[in-house]
N, C-alpha and C. Protein backbone atom coordinates (compact mmCIF):
# COMPACT_ATOMS: atom_id res chain seq x y z
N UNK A 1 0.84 -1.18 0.00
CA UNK A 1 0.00 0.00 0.00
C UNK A 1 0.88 1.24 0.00
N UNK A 2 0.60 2.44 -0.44
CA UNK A 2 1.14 3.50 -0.92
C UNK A 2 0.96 3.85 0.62
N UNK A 3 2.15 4.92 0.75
CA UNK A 3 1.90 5.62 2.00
C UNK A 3 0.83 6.47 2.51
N UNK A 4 0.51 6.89 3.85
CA UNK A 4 -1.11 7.37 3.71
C UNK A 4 -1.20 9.07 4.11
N UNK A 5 -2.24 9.29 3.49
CA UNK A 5 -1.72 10.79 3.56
C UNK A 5 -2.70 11.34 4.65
N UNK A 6 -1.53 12.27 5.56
CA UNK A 6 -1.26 12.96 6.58
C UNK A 6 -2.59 14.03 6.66
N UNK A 7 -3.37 13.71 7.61
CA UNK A 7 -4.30 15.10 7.44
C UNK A 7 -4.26 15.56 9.11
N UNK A 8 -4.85 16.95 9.21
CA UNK A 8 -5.12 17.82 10.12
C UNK A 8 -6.28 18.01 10.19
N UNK A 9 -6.93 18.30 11.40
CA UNK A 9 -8.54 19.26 11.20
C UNK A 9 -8.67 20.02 12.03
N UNK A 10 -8.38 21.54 11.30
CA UNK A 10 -8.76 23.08 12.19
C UNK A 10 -9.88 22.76 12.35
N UNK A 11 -10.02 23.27 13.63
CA UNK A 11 -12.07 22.99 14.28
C UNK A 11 -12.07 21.92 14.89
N UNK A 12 -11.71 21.57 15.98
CA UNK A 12 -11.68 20.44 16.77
C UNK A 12 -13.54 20.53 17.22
N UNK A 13 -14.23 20.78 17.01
CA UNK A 13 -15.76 21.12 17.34
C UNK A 13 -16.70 19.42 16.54
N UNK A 14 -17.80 19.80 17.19
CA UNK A 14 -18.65 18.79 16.85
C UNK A 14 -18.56 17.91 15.49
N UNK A 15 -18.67 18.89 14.16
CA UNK A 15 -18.96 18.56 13.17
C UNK A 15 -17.63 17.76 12.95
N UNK A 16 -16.53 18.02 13.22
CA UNK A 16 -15.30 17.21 13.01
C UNK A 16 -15.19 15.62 13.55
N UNK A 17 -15.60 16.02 15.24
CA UNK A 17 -15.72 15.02 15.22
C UNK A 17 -16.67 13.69 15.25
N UNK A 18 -17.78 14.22 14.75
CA UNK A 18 -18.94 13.58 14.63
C UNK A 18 -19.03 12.90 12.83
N UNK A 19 -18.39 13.57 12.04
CA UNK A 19 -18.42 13.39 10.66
C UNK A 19 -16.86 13.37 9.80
N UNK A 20 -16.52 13.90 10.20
CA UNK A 20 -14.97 13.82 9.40
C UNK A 20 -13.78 12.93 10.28
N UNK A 21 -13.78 12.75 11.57
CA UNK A 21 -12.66 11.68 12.13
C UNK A 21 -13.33 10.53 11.43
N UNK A 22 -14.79 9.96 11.60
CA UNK A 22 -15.17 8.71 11.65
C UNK A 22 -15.14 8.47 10.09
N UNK A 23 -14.68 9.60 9.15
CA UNK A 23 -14.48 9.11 7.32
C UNK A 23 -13.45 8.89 7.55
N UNK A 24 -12.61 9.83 8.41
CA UNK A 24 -11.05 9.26 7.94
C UNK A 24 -10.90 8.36 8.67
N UNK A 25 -10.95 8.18 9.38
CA UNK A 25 -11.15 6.57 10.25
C UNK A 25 -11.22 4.80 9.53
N UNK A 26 -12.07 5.40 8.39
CA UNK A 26 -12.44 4.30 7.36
C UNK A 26 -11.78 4.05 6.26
N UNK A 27 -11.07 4.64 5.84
CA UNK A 27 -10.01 4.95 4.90
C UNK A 27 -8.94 4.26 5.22
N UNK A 28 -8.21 3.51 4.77
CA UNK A 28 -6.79 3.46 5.02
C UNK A 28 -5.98 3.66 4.55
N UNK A 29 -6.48 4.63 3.79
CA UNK A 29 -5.20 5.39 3.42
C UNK A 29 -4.92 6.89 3.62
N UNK A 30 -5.83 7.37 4.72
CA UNK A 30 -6.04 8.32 5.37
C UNK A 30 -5.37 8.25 6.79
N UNK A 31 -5.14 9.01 7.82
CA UNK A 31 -3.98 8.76 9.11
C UNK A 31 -4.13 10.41 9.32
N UNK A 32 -4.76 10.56 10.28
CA UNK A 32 -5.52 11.77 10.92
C UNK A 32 -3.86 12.07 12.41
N UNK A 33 -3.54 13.29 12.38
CA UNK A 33 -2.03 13.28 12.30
C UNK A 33 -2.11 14.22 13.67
N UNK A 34 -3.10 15.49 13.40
CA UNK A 34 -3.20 16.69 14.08
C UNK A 34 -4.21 17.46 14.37
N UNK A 35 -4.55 18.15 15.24
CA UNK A 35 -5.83 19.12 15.24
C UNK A 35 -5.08 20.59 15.74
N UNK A 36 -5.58 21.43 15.20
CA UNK A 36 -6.15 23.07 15.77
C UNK A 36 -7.28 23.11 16.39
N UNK A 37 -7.42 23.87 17.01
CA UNK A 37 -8.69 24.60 17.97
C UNK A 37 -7.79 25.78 19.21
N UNK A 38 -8.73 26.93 18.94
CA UNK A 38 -8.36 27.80 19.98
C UNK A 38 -8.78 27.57 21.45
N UNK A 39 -9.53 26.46 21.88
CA UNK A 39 -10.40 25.74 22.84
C UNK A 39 -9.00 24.49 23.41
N UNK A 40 -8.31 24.96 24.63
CA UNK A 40 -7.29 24.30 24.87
C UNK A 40 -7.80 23.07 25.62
N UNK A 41 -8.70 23.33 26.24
CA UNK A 41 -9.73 22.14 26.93
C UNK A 41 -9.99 21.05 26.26
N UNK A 42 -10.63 21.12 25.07
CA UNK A 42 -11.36 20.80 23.69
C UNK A 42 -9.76 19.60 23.30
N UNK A 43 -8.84 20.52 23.05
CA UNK A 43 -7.66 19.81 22.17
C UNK A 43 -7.39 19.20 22.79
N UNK A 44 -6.84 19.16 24.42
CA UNK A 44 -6.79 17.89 25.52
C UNK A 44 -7.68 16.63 24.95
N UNK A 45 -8.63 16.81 24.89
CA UNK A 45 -9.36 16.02 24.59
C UNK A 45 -9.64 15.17 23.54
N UNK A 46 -9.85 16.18 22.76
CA UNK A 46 -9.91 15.15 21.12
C UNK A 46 -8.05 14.74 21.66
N UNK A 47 -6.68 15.21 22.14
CA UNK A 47 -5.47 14.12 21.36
C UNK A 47 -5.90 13.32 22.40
N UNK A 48 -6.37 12.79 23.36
CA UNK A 48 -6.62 11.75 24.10
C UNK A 48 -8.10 10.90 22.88
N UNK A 49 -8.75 11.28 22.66
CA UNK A 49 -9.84 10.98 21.91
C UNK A 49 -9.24 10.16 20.83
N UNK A 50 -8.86 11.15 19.77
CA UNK A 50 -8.68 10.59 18.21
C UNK A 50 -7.00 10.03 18.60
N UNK A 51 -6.67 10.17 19.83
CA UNK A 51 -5.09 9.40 19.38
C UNK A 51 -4.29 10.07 18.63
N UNK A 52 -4.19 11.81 18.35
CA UNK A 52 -2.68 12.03 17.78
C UNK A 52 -2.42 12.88 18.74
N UNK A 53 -0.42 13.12 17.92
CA UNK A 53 0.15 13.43 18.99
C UNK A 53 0.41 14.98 18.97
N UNK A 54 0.11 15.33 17.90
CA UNK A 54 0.11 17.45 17.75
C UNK A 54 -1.05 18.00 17.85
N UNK A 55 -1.32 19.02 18.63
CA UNK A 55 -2.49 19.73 18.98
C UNK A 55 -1.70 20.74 19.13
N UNK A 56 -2.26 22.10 18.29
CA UNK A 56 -2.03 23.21 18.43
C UNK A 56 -3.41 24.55 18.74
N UNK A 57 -3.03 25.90 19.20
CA UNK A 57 -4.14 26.66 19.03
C UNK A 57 -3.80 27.63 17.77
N UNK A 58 -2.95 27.55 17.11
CA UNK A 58 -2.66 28.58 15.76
C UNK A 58 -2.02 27.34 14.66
N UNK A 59 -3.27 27.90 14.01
CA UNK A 59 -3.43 27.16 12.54
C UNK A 59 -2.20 26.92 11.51
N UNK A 60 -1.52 28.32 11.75
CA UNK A 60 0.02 28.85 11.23
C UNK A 60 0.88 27.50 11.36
N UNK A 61 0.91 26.76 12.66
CA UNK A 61 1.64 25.77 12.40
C UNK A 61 1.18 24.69 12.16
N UNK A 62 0.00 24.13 12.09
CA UNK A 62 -0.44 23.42 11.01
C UNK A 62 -0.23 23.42 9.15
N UNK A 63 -0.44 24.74 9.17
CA UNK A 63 -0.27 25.50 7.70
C UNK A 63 1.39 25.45 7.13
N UNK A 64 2.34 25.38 8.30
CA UNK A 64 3.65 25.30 7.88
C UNK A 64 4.25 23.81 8.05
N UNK A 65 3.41 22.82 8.48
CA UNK A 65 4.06 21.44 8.92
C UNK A 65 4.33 20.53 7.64
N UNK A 66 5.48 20.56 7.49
CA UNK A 66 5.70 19.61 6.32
C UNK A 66 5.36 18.26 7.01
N UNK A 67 4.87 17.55 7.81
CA UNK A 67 4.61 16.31 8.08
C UNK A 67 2.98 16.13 7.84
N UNK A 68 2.43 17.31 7.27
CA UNK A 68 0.94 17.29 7.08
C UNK A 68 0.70 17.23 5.50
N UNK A 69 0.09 16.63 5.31
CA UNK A 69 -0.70 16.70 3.39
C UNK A 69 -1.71 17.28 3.22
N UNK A 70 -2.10 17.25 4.36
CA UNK A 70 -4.27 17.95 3.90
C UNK A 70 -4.26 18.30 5.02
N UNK A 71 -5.40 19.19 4.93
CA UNK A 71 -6.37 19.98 6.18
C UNK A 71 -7.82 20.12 5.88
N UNK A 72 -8.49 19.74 6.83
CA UNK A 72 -9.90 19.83 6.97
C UNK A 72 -10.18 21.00 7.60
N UNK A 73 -11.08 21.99 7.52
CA UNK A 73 -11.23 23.19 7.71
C UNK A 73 -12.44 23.07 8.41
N UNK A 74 -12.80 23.20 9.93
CA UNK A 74 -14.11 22.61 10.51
C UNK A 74 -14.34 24.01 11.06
N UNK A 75 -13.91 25.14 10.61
CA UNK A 75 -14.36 26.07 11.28
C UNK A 75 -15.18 27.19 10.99
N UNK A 76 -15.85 27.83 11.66
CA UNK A 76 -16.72 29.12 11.04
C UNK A 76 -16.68 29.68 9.61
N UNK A 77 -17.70 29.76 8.81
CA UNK A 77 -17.30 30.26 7.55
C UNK A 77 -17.02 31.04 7.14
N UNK A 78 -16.79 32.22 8.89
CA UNK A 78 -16.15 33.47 8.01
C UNK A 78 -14.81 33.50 7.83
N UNK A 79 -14.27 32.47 8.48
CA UNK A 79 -12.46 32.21 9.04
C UNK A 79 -11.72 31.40 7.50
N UNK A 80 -12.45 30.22 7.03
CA UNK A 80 -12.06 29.72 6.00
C UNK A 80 -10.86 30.33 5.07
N UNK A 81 -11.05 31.35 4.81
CA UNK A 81 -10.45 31.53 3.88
C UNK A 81 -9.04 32.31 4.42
N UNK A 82 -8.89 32.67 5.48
CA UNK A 82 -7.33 33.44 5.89
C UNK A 82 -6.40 31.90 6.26
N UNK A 83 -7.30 31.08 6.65
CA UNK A 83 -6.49 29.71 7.31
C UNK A 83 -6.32 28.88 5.37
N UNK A 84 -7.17 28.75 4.61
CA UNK A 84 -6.82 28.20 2.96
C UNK A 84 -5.51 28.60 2.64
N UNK A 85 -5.58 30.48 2.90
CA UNK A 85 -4.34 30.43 2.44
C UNK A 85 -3.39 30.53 3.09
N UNK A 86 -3.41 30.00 4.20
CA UNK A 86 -2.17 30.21 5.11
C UNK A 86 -1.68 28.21 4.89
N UNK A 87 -2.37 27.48 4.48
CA UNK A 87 -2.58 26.03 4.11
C UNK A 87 -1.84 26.38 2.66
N UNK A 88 -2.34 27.22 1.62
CA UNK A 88 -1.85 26.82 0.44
C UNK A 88 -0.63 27.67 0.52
N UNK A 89 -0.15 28.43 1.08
CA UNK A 89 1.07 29.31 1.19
C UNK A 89 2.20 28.12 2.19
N UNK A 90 1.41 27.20 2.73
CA UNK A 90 2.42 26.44 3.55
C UNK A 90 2.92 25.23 2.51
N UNK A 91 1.98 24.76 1.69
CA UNK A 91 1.97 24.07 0.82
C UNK A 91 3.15 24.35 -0.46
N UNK A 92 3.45 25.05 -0.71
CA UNK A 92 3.81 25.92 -1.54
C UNK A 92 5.07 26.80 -1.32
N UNK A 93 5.87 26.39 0.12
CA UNK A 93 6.94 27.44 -0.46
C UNK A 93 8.53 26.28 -0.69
């Protein structure tokens, strides 16, 4: 099997983990790596929860982690787009 690609999910909140851990979960070729959330309580929790070992509260280093391939974006829709490109600018240099 090809190696599996590395994802993150800004928004440690409900919808993440109610709908997007339990897809990547099913996948195997998916391997759920990291979370963001500004909710330090929250991130305790999900890395005890989902089992990884980086939890951050700034997206920035998610966005710069070369050990990441993808990001799931679970957060407010007005935020989306400063964290995309802070993802495709990390992607990219």
């Amino acid at each position: 099997m090809a190696s599996q690609v590395r994802i993150a999910i800004i928004g440690a909140g409900a919808v993440a983990d109610y709908h997007h851990v339990p897809g990547i979960r099913l996948d195997p070729r998916a391997l759920l790596v990291a979370a963001c959330d500004p909710n330090e309580q929250l991130l305790a929790k999900r890395k005890s929860d989902w089992s990884i070992s980086k939890v951050t509260k700034d997206y920035h280093e998610i966005a710069g982690d070369p050990a990441i391939d993808a990001v799931i974006i679970c957060t407010p829709n007005d935020t989306h787009f400063p964290i995309t490109m802070a993802a495709w600018r990390g992607a990219n240099m």
